[in-house]
N, C-alpha and C. Protein backbone atom coordinates (compact mmCIF):
# COMPACT_ATOMS: atom_id res chain seq x y z
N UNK A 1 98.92 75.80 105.41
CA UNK A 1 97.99 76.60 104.64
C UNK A 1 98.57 76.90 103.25
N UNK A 2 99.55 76.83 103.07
CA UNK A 2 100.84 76.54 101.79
C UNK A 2 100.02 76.28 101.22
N UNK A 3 100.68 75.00 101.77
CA UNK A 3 100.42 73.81 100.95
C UNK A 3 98.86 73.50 100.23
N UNK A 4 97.69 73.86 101.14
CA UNK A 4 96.66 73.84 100.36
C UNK A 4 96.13 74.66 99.22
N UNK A 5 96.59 76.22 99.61
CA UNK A 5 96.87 77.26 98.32
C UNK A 5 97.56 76.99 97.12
N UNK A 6 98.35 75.89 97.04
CA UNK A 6 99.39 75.16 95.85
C UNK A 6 98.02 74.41 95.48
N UNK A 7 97.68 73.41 96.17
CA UNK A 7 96.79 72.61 95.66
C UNK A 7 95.59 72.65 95.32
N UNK A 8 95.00 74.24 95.76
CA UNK A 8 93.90 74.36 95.39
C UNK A 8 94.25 75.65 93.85
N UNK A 9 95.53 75.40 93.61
CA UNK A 9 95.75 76.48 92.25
C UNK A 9 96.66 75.54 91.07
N UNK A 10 96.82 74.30 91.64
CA UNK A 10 96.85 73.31 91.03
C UNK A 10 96.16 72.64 89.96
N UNK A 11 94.85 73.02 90.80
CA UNK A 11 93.64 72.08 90.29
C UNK A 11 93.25 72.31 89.19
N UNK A 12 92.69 71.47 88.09
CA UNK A 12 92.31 71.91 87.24
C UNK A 12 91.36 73.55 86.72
N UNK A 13 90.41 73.49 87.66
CA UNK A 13 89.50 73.96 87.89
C UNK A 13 89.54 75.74 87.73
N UNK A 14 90.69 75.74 88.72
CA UNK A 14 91.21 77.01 88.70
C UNK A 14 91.76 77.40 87.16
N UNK A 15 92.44 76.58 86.83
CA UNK A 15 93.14 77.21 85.72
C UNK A 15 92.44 77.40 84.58
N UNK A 16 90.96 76.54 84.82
CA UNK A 16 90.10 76.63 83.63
C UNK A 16 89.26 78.00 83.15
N UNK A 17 89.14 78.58 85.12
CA UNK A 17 88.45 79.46 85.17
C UNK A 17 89.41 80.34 84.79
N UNK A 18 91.07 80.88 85.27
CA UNK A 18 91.58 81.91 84.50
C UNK A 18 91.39 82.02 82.96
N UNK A 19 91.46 80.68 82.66
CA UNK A 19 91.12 81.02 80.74
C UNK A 19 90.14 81.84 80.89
N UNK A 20 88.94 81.07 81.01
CA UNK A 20 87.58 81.64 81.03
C UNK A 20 88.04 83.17 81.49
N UNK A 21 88.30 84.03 82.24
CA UNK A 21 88.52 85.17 82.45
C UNK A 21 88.76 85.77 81.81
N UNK A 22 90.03 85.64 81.26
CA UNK A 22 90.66 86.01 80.07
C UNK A 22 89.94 85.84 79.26
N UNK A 23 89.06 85.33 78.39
CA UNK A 23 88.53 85.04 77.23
C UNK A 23 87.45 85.71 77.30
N UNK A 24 86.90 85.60 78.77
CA UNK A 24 85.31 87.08 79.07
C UNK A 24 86.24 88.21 78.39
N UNK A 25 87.23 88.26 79.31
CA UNK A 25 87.70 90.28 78.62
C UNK A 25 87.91 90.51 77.47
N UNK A 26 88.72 89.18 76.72
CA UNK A 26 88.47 89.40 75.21
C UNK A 26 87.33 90.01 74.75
N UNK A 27 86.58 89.25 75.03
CA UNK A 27 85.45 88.76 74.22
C UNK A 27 84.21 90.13 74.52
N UNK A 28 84.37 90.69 75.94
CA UNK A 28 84.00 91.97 76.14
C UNK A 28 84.30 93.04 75.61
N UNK A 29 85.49 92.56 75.07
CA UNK A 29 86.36 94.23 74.06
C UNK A 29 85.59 94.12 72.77
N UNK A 30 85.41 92.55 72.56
CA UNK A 30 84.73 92.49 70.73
C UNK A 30 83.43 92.81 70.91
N UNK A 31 82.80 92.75 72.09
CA UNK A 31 81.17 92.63 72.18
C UNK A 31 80.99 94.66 72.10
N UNK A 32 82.02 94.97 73.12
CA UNK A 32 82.13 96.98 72.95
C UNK A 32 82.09 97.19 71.62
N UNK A 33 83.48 96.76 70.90
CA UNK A 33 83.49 97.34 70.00
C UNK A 33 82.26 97.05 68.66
N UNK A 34 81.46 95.89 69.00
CA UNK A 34 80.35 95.48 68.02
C UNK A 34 79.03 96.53 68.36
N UNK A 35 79.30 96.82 69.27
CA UNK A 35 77.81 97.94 70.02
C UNK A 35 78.19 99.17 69.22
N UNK A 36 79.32 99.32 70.03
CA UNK A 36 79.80 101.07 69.43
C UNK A 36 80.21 101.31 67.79
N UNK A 37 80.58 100.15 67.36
CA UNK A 37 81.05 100.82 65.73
C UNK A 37 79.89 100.04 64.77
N UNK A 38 79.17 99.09 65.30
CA UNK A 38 78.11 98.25 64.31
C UNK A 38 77.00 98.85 64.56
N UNK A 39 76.30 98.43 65.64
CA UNK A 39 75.30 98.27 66.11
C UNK A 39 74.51 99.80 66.39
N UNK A 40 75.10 100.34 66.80
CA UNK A 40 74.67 101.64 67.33
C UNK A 40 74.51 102.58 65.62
N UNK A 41 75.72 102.43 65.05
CA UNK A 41 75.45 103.26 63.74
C UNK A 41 74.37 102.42 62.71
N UNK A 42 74.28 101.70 63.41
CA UNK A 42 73.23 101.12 62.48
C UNK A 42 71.93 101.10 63.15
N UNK A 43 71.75 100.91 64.60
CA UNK A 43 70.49 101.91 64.73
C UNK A 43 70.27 103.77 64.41
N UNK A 44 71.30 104.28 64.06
CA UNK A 44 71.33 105.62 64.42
C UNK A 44 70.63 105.73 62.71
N UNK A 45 70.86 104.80 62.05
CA UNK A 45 70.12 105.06 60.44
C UNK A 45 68.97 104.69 60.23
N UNK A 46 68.70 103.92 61.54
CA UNK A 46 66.52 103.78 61.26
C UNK A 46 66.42 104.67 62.10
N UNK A 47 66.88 105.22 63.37
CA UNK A 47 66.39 106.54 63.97
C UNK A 47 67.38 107.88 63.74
N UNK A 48 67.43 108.14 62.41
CA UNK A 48 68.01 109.46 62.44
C UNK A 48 69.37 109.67 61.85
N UNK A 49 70.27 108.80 62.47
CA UNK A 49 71.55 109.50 62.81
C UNK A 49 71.68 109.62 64.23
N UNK A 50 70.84 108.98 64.72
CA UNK A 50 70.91 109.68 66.53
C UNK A 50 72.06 108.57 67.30
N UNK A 51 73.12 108.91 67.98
CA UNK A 51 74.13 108.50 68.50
C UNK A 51 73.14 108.39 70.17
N UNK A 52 73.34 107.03 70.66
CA UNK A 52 72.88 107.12 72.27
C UNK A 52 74.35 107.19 73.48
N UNK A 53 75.25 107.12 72.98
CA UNK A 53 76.41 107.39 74.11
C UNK A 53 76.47 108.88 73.98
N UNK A 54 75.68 110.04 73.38
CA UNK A 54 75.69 111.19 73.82
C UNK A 54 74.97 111.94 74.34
N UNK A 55 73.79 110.75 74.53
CA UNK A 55 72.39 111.27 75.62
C UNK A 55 72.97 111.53 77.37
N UNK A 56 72.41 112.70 77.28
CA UNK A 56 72.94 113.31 79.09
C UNK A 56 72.12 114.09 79.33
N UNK A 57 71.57 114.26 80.20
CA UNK A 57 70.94 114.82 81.42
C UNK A 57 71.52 115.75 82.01
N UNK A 58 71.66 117.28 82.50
CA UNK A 58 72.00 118.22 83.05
C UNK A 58 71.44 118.05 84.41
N UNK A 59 72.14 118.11 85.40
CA UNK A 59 71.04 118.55 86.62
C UNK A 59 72.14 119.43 87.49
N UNK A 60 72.17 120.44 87.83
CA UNK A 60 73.27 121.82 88.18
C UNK A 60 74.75 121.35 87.35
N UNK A 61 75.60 120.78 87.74
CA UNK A 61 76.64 120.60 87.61
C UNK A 61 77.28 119.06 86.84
N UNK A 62 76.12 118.57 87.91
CA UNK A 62 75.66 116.83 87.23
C UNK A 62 75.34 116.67 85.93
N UNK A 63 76.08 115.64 85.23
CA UNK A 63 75.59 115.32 83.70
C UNK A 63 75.31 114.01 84.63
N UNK A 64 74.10 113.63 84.07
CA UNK A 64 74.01 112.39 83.91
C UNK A 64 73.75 111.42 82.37
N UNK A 65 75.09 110.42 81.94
CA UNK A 65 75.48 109.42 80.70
C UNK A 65 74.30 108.83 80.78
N UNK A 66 73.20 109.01 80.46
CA UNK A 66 72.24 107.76 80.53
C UNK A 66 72.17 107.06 78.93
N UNK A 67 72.62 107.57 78.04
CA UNK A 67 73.39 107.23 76.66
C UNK A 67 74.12 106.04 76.97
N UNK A 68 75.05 106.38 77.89
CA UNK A 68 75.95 105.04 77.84
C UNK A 68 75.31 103.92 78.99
N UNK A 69 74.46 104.31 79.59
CA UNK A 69 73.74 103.28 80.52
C UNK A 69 73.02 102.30 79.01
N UNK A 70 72.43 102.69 78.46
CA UNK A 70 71.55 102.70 77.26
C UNK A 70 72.57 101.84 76.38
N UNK A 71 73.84 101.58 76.40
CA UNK A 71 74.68 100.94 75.72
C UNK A 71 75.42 99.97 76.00
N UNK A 72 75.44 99.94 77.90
CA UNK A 72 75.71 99.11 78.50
C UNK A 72 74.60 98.13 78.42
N UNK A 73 73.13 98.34 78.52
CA UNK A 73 72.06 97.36 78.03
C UNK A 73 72.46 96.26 77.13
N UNK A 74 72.65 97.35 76.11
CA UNK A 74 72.42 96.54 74.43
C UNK A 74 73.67 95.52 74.41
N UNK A 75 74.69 96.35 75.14
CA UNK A 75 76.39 95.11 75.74
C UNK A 75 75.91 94.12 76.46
N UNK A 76 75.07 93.90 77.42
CA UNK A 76 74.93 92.90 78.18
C UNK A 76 73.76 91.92 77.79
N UNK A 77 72.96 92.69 76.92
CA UNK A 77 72.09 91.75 76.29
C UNK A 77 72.65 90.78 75.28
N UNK A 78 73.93 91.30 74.62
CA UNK A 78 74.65 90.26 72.99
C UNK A 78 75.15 89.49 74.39
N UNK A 79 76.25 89.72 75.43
CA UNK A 79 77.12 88.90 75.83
C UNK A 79 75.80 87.86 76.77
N UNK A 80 75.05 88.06 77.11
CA UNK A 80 73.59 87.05 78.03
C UNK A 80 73.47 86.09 76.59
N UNK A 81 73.05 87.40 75.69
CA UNK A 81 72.39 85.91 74.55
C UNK A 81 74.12 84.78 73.87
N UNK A 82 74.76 85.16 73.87
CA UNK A 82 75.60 84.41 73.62
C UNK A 82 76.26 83.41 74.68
N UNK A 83 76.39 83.85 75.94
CA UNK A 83 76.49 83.13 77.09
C UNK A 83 75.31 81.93 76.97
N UNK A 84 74.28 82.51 76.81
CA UNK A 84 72.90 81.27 76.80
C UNK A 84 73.28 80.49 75.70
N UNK A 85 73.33 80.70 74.50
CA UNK A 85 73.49 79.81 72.94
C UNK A 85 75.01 79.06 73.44
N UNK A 86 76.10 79.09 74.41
CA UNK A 86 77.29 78.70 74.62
C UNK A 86 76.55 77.38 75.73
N UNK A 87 76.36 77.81 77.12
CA UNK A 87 75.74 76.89 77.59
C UNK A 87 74.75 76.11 77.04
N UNK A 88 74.13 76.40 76.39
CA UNK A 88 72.55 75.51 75.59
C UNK A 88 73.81 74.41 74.55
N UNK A 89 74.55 74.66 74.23
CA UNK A 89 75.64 73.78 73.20
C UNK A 89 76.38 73.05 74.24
N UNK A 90 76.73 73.42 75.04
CA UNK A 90 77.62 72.67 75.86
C UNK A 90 76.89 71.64 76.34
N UNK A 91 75.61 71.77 77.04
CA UNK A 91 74.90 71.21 77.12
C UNK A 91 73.61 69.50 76.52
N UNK A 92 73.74 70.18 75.44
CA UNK A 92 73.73 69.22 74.33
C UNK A 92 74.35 68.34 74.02
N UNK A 93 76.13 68.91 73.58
CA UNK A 93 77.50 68.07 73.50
C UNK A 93 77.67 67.26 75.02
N UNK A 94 77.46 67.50 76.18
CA UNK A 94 77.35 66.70 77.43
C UNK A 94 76.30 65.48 77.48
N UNK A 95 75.23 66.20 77.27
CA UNK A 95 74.39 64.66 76.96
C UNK A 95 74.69 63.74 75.63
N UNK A 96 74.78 64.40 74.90
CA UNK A 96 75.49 63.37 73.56
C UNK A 96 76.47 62.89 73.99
N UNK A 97 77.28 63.23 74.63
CA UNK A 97 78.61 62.30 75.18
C UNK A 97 78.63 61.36 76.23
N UNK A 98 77.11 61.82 76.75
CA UNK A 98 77.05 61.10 77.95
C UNK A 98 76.17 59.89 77.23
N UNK A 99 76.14 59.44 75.69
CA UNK A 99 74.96 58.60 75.55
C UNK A 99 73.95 58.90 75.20
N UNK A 100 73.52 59.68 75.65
CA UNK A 100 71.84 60.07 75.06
C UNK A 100 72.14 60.65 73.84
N UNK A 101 71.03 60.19 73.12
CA UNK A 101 70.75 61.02 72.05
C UNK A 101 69.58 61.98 71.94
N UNK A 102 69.52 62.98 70.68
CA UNK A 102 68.86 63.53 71.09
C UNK A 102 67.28 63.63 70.96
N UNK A 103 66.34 63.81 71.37
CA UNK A 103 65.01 63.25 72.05
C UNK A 103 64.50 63.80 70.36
N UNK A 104 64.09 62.14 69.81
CA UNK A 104 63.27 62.30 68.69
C UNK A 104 61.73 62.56 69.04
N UNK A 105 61.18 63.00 67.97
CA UNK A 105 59.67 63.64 68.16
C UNK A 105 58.84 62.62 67.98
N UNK A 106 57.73 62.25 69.00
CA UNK A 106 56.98 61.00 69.03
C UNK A 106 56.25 60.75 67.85
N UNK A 107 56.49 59.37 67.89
CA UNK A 107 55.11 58.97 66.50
C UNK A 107 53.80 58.97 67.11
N UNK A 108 52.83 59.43 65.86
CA UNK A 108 51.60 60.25 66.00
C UNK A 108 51.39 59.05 67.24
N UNK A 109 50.05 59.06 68.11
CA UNK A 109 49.22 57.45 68.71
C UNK A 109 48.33 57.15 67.82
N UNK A 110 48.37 56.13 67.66
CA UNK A 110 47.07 55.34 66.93
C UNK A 110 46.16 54.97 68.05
N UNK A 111 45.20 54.05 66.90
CA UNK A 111 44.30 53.58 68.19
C UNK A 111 44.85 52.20 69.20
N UNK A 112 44.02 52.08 70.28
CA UNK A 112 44.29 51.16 71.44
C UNK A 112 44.10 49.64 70.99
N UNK A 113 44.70 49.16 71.55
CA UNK A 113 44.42 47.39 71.25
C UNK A 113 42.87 47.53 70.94
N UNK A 114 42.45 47.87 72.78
CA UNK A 114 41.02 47.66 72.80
C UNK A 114 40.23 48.11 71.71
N UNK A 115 40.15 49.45 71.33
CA UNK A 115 39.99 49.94 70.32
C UNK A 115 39.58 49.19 69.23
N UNK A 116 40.70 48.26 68.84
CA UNK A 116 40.72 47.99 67.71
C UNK A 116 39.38 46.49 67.80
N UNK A 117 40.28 46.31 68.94
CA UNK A 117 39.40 44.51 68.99
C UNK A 117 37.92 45.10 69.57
N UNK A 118 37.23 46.41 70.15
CA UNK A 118 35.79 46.97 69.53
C UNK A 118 35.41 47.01 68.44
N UNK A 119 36.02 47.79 67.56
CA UNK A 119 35.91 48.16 66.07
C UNK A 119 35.72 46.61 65.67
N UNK A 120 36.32 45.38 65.60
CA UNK A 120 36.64 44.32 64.64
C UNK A 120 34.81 43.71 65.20
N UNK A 121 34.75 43.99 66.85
CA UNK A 121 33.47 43.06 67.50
C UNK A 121 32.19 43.76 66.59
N UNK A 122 31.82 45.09 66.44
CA UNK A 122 31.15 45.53 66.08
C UNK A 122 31.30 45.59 64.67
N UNK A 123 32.53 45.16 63.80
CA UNK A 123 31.96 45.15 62.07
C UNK A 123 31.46 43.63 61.96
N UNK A 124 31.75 43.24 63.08
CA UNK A 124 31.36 41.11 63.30
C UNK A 124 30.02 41.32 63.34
N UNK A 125 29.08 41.97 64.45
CA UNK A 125 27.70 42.24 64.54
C UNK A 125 27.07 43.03 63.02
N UNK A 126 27.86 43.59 62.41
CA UNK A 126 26.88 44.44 61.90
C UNK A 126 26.87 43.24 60.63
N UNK A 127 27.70 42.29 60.61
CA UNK A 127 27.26 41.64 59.68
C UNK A 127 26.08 40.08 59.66
């Protein structure tokens, strides 16, 4: 059972995904700090000045942060849309590598053979 735990931490695969880990948490600290010091003060100047990580709810003893629920949103919406624009590229670069290129936009249709050899029978009759 070693031995397969070596080989299954061996694998490429694994080690690709620790990057990837590491590079989510990075990349989660830059996405916080873009909410909380950009984003947020810069909504707080089309609505007010109003800060949302200080919206709370009283209920006896209970605060409820729904401010920072409200911020966790706006966090998971940049890191989704950037996750999507990352895969949608990767994606692209995979089929381009795989050969394909990428899908040009059709030329208009004209008309049909038949079409045409009607049109030619009938300017024959009308003359």
């Amino acid at each position: 059972m070693l031995q397969e735990f070596k080989d299954f931490i061996a694998k490429g695969n694994v080690m690709d995904m620790a990057v990837g880990i590491i590079v989510g948490v990075a990349f989660t600290a830059i996405v916080t700090s873009l909410v909380d010091d950009l984003v947020n003060p810069l909504l707080g100047i089309f609505i007010g000045g109003f800060d949302f990580s200080g919206l709370s709810l009283g209920l006896g003893e209970a605060q409820i942060m729904y401010g920072n629920f409200i911020n966790a949103v706006i966090k998971f919406v940049i890191i989704a849309w950037v996750v999507f624009l990352l895969v949608k590229g990767v994606n692209r670069m995979r089929a381009m590598g795989a050969g394909e290129k990428e899908p040009e936009p059709e030329a208009p249709k004209g008309p049909t053979q038949e079409e045409l050899l009607m049109e030619i029978r009938d300017a024959l009759k009308a003359k």
